[in-house]
Protein backbone atom coordinates (compact mmCIF):
# COMPACT_ATOMS: atom_id res chain seq x y z
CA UNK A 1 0.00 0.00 0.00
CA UNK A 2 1.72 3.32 -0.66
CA UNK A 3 0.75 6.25 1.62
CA UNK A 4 1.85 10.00 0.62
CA UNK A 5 1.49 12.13 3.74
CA UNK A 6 4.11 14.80 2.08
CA UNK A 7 4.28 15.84 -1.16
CA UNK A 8 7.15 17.37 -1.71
CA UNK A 9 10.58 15.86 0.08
CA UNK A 10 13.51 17.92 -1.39
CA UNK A 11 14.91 14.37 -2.06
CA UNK A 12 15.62 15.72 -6.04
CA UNK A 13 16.45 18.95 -5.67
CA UNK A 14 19.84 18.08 -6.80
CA UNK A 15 18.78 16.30 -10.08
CA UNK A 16 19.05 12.74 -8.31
CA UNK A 17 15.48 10.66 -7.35
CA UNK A 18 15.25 6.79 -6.42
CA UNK A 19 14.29 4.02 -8.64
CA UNK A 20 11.65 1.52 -7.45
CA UNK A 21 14.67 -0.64 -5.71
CA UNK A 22 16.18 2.34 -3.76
CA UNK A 23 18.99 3.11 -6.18
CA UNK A 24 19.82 7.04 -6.21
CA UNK A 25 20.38 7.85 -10.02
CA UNK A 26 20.42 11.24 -12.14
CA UNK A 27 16.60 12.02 -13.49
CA UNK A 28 18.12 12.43 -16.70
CA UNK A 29 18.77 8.45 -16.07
CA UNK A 30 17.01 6.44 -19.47
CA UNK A 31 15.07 4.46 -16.90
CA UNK A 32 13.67 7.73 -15.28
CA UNK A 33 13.30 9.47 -18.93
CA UNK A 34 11.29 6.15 -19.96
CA UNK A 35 9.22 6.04 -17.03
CA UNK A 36 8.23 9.97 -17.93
CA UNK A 37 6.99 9.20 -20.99
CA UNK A 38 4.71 6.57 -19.64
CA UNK A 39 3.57 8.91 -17.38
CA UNK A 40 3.04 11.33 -20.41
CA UNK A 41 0.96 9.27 -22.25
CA UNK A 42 -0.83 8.12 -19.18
CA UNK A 43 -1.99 11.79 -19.05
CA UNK A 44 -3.22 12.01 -22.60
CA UNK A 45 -5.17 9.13 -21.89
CA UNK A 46 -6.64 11.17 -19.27
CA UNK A 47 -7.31 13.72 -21.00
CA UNK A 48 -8.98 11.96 -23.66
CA UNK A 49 -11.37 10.16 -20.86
CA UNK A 50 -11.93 13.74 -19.29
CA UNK A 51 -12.96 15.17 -23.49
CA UNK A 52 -16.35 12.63 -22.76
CA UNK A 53 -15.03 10.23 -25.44
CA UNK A 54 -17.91 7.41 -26.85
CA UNK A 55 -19.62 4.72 -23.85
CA UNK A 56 -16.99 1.92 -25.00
CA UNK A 57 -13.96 3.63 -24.11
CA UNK A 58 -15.24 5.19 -20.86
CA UNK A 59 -14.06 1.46 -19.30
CA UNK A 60 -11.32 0.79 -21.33
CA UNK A 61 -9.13 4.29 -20.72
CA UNK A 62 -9.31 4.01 -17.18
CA UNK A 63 -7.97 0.11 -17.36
CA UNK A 64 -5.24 1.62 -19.50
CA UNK A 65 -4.33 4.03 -17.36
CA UNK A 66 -3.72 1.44 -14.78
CA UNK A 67 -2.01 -1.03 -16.88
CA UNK A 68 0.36 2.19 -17.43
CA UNK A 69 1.06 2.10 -13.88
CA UNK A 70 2.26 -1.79 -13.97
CA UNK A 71 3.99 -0.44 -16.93
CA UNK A 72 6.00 2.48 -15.16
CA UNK A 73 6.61 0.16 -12.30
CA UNK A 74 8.37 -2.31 -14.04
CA UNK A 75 10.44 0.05 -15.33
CA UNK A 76 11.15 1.98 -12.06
CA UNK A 77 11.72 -1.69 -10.47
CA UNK A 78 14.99 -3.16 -12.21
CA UNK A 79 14.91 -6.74 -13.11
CA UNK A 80 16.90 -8.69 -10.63
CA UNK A 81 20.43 -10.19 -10.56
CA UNK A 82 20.60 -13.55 -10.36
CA UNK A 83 20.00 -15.34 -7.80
CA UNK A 84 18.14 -12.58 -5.57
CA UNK A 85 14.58 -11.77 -5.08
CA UNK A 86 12.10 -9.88 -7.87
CA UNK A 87 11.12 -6.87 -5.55
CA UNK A 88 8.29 -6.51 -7.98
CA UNK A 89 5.35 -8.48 -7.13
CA UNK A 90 4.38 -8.83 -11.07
CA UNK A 91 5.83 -7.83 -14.53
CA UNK A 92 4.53 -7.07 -17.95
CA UNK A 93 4.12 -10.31 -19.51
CA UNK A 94 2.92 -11.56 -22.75
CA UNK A 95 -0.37 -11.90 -21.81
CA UNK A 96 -0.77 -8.22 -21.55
CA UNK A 97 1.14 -8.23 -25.08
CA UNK A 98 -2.34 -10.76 -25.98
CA UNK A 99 -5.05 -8.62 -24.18
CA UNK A 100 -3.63 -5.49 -26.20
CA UNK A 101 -3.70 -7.51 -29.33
CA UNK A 102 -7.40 -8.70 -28.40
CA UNK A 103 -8.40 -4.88 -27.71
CA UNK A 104 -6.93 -3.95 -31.24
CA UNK A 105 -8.80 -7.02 -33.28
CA UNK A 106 -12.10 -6.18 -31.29
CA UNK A 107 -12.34 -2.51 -31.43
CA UNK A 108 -10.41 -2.32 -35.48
CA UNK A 109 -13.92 -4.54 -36.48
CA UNK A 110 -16.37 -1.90 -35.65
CA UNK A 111 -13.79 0.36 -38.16
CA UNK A 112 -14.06 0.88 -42.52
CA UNK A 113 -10.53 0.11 -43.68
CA UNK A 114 -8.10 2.86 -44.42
CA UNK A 115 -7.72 4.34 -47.85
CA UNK A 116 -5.66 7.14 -46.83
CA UNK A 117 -3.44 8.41 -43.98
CA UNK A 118 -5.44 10.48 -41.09
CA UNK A 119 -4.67 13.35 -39.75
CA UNK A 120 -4.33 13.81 -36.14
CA UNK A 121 -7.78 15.45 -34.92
CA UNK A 122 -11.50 15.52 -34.63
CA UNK A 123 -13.47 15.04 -31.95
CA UNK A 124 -11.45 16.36 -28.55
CA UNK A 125 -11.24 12.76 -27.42
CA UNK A 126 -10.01 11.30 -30.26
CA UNK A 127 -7.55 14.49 -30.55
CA UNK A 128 -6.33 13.76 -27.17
CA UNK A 129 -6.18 9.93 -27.80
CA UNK A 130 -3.41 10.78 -31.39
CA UNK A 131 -1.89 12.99 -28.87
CA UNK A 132 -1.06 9.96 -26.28
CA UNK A 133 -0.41 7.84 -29.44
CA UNK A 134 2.41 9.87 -30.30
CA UNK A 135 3.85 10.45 -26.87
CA UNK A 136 3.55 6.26 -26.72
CA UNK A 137 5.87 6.04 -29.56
CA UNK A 138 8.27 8.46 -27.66
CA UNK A 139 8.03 6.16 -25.17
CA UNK A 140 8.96 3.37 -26.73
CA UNK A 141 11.79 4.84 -28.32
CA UNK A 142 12.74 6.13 -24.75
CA UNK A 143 12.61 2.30 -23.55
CA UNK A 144 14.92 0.77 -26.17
CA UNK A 145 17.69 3.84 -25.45
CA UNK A 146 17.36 2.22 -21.83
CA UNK A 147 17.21 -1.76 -22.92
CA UNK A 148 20.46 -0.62 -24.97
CA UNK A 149 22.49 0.07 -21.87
CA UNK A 150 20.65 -2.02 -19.24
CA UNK A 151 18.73 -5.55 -18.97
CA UNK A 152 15.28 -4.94 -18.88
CA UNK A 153 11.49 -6.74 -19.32
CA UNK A 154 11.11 -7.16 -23.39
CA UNK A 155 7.54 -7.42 -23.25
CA UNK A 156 7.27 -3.27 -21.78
CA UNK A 157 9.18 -2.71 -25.46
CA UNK A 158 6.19 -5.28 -27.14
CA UNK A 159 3.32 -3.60 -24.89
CA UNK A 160 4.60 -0.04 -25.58
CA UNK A 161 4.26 -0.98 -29.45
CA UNK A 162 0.88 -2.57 -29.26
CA UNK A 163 -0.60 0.01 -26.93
CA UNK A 164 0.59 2.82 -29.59
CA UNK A 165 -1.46 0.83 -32.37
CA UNK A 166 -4.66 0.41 -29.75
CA UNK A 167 -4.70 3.92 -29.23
CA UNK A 168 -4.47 4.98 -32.86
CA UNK A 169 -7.49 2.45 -33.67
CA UNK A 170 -8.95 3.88 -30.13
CA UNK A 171 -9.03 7.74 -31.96
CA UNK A 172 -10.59 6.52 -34.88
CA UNK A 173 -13.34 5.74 -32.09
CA UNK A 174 -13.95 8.51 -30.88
CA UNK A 175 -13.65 10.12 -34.18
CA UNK A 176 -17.35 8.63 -34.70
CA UNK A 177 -15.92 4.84 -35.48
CA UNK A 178 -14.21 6.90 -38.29
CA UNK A 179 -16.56 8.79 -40.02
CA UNK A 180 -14.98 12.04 -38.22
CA UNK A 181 -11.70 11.27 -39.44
CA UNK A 182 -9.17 14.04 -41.27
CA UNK A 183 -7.96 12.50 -44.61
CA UNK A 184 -4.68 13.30 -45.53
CA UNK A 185 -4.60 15.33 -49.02
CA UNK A 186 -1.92 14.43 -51.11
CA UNK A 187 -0.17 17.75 -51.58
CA UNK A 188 0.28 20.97 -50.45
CA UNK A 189 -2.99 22.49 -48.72
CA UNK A 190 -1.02 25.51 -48.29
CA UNK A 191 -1.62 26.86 -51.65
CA UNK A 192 -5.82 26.72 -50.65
CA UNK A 193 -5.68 28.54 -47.71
């Protein structure tokens, strides 16, 4: 159970904060810029769920938002060295990878296919929903720079991937199940404004 009776501690006013397993590292540390992505696109999620998106995703966001969470903390919670204790009491698996997989088939069946690129937009849920698709790929990109210097969970790097595409399938949602969708115009729109 975590309890926060103080919200600030002073603890990183020098630049330095503590990973999950008590380690003091710099917060421009790839495991602390990875976990602040997550975080990022946690709150675009949010934001999308506050923008009233469509009945089906008022479930679903909040469940991602917590999956996030699990996320974050596996990254905040190094993997152990061998031989000693997991001080995590559960990591991403593949079975998350499945249940994102699941989400995608399901929700991509209510959708028409694609016959051009969309742009990012529409309804303010689905808006905010491109916006935390686009800080998910930052993520992920954030997470391989970290599983390039240090060992770490493959399936965040599979989930982070998967959860991108969800959300992208998720805007076309709330875009109306795609009938609110922006086309992309081949060429420049410049020259009609």
């Amino acid at each position: 159970m975590v309890r926060l009776d103080r919200i600030y501690t002073g603890g990183g006013d020098h630049g330095q904060t503590s990973l999950g397993d008590g380690l003091r590292v710099s917060k421009l540390h790839p495991r602390i810029v990875a976990g602040g992505s997550v975080d990022e696109t946690n709150c675009a999620i949010g934001a999308a769920l506050a923008a009233g998106p469509p009945e089906s995703l008022r479930v679903l966001l909040p469940a991602l938002q917590q999956f996030l969470f699990d996320l974050g903390a596996d990254i905040c919670v190094p993997l152990p060295t061998p031989g000693e204790p997991d001080l995590l009491p559960q990591r991403i698996s593949s079975e998350h990878v499945k249940q994102l997989e699941a989400l995608i088939d399901r929700f991509n069946a209510e959708l028409a296919p694609l016959s051009s690129f969309i742009l990012p937009g529409g309804s303010p849920s689905a808006a905010a929903l491109h916006v935390a698709r686009s800080i998910c790929r930052r993520a992920e990109l954030d997470v391989l720079r970290l599983a390039a210097c240090e060992p770490l969970n493959q399936e965040i790097l599979i989930s982070l991937n998967r959860l991108s595409d969800l959300l992208f399938v998720l805007a076309r949602i709330a875009n109306d199940s795609g009938r609110g969708d922006i086309l992309w115009q081949v060429g420049s729109a410049l020259n009609r404004v």
